[in-house]
N, C-alpha and C. Protein backbone atom coordinates (compact mmCIF):
# COMPACT_ATOMS: atom_id res chain seq x y z
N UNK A 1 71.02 39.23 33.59
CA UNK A 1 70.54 39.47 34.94
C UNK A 1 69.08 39.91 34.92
N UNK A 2 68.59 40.69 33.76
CA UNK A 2 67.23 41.17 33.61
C UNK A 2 66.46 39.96 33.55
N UNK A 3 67.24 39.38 32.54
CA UNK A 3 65.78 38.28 32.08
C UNK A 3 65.83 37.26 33.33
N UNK A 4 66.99 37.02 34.14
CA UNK A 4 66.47 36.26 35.37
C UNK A 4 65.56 36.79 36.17
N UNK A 5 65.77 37.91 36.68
CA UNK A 5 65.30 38.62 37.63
C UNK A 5 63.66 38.44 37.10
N UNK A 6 63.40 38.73 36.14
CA UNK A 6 61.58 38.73 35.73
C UNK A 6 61.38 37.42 35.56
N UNK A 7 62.03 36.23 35.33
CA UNK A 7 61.64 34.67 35.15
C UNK A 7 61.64 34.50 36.71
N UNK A 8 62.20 35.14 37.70
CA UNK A 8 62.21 34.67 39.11
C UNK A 8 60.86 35.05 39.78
N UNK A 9 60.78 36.61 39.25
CA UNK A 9 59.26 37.28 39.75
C UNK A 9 58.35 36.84 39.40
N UNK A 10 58.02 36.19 38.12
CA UNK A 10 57.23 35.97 37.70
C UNK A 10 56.84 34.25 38.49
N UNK A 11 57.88 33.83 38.76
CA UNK A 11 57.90 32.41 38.77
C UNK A 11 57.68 32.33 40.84
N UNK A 12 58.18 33.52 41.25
CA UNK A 12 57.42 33.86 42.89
C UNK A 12 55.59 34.47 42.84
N UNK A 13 55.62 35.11 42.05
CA UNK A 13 54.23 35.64 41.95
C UNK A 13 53.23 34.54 41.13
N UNK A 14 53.38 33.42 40.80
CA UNK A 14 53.00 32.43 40.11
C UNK A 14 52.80 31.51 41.61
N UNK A 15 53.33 31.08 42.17
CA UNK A 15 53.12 30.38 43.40
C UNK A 15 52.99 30.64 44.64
N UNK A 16 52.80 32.52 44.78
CA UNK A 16 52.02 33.05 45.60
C UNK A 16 50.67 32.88 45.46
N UNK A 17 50.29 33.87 43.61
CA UNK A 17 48.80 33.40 43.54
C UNK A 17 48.24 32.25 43.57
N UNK A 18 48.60 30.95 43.59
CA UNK A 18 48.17 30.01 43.00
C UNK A 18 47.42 29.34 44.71
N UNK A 19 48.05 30.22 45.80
CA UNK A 19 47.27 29.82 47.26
C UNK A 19 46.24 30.74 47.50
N UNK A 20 45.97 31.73 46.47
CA UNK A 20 45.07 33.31 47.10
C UNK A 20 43.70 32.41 46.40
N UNK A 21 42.55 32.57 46.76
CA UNK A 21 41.06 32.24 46.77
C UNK A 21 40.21 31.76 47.62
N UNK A 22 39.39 32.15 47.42
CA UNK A 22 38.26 31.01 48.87
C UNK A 22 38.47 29.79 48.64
N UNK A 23 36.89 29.27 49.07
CA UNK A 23 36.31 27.96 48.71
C UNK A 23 36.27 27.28 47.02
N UNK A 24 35.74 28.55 46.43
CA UNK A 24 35.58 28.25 44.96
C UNK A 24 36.74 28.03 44.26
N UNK A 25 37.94 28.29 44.80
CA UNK A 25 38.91 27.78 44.05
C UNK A 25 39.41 26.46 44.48
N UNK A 26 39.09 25.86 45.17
CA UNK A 26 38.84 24.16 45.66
C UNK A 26 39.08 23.33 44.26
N UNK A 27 39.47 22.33 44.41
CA UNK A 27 39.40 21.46 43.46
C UNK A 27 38.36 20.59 44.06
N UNK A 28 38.16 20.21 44.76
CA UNK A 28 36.80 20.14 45.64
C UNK A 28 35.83 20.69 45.65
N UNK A 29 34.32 20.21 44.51
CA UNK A 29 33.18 20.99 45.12
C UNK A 29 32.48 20.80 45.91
N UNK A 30 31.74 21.26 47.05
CA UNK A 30 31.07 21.44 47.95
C UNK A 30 29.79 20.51 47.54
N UNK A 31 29.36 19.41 48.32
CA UNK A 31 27.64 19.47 47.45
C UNK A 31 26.61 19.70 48.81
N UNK A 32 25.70 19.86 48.32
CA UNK A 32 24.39 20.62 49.41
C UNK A 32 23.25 19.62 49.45
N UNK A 33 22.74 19.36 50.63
CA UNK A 33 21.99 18.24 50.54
C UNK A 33 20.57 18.90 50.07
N UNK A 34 20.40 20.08 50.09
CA UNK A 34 19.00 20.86 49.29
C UNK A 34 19.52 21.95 48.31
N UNK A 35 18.68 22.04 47.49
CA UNK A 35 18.94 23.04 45.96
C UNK A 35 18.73 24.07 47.14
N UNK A 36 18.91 25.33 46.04
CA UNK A 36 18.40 26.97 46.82
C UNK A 36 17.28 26.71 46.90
N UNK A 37 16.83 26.22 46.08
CA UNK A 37 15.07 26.97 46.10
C UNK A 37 14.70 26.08 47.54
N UNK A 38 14.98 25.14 47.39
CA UNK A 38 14.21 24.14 49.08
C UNK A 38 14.76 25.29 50.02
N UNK A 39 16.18 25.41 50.12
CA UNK A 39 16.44 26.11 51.54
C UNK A 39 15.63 27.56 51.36
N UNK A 40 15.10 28.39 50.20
CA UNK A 40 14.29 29.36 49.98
C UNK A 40 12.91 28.79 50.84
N UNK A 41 12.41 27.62 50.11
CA UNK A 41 10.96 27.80 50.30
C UNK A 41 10.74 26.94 51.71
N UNK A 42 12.10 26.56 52.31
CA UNK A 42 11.54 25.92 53.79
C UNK A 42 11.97 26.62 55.05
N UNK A 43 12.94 27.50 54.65
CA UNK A 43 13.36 28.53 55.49
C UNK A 43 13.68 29.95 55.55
N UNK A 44 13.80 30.58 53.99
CA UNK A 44 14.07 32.05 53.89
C UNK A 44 12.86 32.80 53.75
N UNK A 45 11.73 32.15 52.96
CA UNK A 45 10.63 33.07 52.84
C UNK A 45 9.97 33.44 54.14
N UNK A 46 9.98 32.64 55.36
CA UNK A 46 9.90 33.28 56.42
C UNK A 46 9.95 34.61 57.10
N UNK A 47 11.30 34.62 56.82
CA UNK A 47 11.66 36.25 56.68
C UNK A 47 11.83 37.53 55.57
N UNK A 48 12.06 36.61 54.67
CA UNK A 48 12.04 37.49 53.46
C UNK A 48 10.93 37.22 52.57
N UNK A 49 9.92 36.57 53.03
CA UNK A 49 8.36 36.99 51.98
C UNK A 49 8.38 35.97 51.36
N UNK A 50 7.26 35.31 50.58
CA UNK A 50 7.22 34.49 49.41
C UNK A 50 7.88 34.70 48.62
N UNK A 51 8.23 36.39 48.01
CA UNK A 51 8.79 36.42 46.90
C UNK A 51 9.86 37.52 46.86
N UNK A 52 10.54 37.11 47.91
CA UNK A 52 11.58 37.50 48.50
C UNK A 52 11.37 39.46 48.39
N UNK A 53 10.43 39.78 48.79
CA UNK A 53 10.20 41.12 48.95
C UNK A 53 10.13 41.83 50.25
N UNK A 54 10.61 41.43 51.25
CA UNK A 54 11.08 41.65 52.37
C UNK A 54 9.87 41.47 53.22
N UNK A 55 9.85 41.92 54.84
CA UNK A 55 8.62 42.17 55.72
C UNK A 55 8.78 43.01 56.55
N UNK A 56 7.82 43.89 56.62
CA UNK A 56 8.73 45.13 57.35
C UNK A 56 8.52 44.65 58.71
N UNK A 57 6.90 43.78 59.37
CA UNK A 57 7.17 43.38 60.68
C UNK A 57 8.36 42.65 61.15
N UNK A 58 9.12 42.08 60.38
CA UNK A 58 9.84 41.66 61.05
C UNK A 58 11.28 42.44 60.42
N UNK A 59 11.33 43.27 59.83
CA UNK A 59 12.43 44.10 59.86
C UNK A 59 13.65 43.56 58.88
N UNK A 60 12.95 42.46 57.39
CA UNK A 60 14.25 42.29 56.95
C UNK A 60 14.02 42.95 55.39
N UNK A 61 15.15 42.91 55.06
CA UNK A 61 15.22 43.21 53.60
C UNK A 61 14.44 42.59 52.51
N UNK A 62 14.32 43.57 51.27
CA UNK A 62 13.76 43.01 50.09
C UNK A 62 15.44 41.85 49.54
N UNK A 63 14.77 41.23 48.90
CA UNK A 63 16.26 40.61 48.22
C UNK A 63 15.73 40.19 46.43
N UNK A 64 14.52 41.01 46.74
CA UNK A 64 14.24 40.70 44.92
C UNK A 64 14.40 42.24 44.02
N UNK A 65 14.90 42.78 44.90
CA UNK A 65 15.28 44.24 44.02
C UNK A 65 16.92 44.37 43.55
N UNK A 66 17.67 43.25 43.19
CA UNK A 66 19.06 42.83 43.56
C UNK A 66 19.34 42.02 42.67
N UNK A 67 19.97 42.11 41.36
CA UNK A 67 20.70 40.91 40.32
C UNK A 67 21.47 40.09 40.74
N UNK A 68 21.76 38.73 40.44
CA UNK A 68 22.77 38.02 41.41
C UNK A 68 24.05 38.32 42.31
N UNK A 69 24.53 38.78 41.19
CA UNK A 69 25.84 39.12 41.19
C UNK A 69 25.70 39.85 42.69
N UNK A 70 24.94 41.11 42.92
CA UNK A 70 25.48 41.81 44.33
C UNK A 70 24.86 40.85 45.37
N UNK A 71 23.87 40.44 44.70
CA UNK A 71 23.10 39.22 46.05
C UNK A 71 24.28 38.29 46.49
N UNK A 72 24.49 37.15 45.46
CA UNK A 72 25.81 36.67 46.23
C UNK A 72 26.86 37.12 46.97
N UNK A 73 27.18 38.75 46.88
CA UNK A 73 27.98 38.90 48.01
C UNK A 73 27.45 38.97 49.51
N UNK A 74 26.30 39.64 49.12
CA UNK A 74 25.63 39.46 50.45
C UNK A 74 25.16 38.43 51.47
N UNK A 75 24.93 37.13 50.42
CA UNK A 75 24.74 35.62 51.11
C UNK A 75 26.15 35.36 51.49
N UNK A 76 27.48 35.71 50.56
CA UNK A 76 28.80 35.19 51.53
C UNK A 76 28.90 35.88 52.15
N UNK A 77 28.19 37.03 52.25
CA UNK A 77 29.24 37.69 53.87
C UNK A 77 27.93 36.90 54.79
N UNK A 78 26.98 36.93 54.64
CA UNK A 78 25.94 36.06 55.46
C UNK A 78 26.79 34.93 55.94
N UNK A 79 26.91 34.28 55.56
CA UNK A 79 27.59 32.63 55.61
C UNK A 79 28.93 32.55 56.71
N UNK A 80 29.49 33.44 56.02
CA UNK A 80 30.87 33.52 56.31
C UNK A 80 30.69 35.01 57.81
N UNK A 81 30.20 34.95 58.72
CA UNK A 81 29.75 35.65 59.97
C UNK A 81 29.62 36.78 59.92
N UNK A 82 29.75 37.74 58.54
CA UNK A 82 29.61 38.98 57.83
C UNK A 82 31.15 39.44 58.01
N UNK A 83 32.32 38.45 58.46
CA UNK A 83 33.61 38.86 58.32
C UNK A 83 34.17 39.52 56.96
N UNK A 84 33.81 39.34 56.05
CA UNK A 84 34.36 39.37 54.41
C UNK A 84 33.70 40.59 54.60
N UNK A 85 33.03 41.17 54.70
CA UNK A 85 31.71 42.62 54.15
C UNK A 85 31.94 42.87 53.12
N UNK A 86 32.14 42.09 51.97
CA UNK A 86 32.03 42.53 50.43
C UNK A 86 31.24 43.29 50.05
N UNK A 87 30.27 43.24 50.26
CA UNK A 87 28.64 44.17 49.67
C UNK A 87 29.30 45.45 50.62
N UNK A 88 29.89 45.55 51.84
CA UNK A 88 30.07 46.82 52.43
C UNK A 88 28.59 46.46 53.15
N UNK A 89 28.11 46.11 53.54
CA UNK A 89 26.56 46.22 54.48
C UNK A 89 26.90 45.62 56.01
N UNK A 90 26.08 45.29 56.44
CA UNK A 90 25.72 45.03 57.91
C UNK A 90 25.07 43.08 58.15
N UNK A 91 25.35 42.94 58.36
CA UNK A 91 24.84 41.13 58.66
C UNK A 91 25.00 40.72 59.78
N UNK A 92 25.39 41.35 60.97
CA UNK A 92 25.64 40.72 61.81
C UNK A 92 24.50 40.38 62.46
N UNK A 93 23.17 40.55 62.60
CA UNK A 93 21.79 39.60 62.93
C UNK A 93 21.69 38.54 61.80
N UNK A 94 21.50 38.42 60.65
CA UNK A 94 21.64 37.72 60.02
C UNK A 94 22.85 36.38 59.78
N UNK A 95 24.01 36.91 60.05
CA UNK A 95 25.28 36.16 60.27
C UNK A 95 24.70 35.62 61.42
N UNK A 96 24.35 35.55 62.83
CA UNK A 96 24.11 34.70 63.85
C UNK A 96 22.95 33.62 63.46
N UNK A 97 22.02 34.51 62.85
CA UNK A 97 20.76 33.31 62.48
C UNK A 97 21.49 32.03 61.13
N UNK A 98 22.50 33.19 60.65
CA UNK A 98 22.65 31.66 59.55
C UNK A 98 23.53 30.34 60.28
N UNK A 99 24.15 30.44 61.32
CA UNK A 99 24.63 29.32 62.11
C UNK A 99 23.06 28.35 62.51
N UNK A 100 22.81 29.05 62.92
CA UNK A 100 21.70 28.10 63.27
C UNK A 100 21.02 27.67 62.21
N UNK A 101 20.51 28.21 61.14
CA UNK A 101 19.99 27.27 59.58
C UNK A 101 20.96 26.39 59.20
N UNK A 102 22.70 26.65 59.24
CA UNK A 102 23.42 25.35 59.10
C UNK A 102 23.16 24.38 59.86
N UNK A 103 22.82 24.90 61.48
CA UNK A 103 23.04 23.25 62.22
C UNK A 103 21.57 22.73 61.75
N UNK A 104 20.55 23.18 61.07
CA UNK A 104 19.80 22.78 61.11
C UNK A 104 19.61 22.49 59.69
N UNK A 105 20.47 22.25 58.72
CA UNK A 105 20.83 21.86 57.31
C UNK A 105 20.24 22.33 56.21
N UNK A 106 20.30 23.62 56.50
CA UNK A 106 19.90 24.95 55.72
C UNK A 106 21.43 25.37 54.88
N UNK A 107 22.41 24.70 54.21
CA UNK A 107 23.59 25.31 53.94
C UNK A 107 23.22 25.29 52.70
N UNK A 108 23.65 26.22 51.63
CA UNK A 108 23.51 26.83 50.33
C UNK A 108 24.83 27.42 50.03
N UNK A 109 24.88 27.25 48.50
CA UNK A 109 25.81 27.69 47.80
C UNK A 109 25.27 29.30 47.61
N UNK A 110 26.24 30.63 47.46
CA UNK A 110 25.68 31.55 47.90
C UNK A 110 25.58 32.11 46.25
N UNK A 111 25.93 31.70 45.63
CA UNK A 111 26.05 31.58 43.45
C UNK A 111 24.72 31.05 43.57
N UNK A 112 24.36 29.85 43.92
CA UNK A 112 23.31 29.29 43.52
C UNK A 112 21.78 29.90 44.21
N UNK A 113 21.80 30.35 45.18
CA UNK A 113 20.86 31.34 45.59
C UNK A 113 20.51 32.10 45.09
N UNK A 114 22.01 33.08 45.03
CA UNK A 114 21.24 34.57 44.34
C UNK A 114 20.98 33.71 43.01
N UNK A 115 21.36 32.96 42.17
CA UNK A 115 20.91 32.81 41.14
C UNK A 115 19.14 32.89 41.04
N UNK A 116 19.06 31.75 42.38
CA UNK A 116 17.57 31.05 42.13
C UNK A 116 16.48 32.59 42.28
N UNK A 117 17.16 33.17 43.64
CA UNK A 117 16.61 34.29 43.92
C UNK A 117 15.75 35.68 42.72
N UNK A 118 16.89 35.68 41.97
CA UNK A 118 16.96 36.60 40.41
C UNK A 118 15.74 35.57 39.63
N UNK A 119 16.55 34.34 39.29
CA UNK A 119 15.76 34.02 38.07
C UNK A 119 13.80 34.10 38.80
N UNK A 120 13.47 33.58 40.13
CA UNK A 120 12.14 33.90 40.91
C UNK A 120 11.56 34.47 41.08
N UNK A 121 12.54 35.87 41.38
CA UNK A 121 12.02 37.06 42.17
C UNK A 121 12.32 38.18 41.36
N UNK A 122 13.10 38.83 41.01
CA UNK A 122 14.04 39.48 40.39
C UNK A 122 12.39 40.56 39.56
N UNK A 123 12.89 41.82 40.65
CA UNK A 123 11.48 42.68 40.12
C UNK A 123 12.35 44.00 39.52
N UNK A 124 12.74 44.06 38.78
CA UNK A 124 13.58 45.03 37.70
C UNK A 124 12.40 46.43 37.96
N UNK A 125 13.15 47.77 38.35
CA UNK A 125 12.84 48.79 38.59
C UNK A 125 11.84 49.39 37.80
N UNK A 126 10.42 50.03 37.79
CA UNK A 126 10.04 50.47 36.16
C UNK A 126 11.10 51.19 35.09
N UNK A 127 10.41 51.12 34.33
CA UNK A 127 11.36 52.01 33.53
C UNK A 127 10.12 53.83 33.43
N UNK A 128 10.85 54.59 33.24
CA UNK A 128 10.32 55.59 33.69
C UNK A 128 9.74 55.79 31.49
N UNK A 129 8.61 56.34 31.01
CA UNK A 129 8.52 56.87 30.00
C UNK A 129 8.98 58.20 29.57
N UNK A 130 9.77 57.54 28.19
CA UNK A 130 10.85 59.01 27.90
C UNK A 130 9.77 59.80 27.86
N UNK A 131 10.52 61.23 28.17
CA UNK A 131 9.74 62.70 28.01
C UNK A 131 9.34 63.29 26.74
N UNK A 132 8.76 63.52 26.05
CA UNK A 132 8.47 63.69 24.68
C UNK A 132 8.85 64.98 24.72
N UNK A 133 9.55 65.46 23.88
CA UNK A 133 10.38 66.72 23.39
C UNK A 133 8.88 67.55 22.67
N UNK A 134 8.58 68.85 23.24
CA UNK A 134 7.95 69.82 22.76
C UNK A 134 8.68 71.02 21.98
N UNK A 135 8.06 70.91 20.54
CA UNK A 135 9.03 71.61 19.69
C UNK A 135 8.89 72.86 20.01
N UNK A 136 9.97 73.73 20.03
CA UNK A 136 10.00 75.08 20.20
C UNK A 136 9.53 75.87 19.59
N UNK A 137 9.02 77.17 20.51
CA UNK A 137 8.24 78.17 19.82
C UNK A 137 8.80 79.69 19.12
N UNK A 138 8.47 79.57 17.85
CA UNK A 138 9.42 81.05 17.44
C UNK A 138 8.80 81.95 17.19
């Protein structure tokens, strides 16, 4: 009865997960009629700078202080109407403007962005110089 009972669970939890994922688990990939960098350099630096270092007149974020990895969450909750809030942030001005860069064939893979974004922009914090240890006085 044991060993059914765990060949059953296992064999329900096997064809539960196998429906749990977004898009990326598609056997279907998506293709984009522009790389990142085009939809970067014909429509994001606008708002986010040449080199993606934000503008404060117009009130948007840096996105070159950011390794892919958290950037892409932030482009899918972008994409996706900021419903997901993975990053935990705020998009909902941004979520409305990205409808309109789709109808206007601005769509990007949100992996392949932050990628392009990092490998472009990607301004790594200084590093601070260690403190040099002053030997003690006896």
């Amino acid at each position: 009865m044991k060993k059914t009972s765990i060949v059953l669970l296992s064999a329900v939890a096997l064809f539960a997960l196998n429906g749990c994922g977004g898009p990326e688990s598609s056997p279907e990939a998506k293709t984009y009629s522009k790389t990142a960098g085009e939809v970067y350099t014909q429509s994001c630096y606008k708002c986010h700078g040449d080199k993606a270092e934000g503008l404060t007149e117009k009130k948007t974020p840096p996105m070159n202080d950011r390794q892919a990895g958290e950037l892409e969450l932030d482009l899918y909750d972008v994409k996706n109407d900021g419903i997901n809030q993975s990053s935990g942030t705020e998009h909902d001005k941004m979520a409305h403007n990205m409808q309109k860069l789709l109808q206007k064939g601005y769509d990007y893979d949100p992996k392949a962005m932050a990628e392009y974004i990092e490998k472009n922009f990607y301004k790594m914090p200084p590093k601070t110089a260690p403190v040099a240890e002053t030997p003690a006085a006896h």
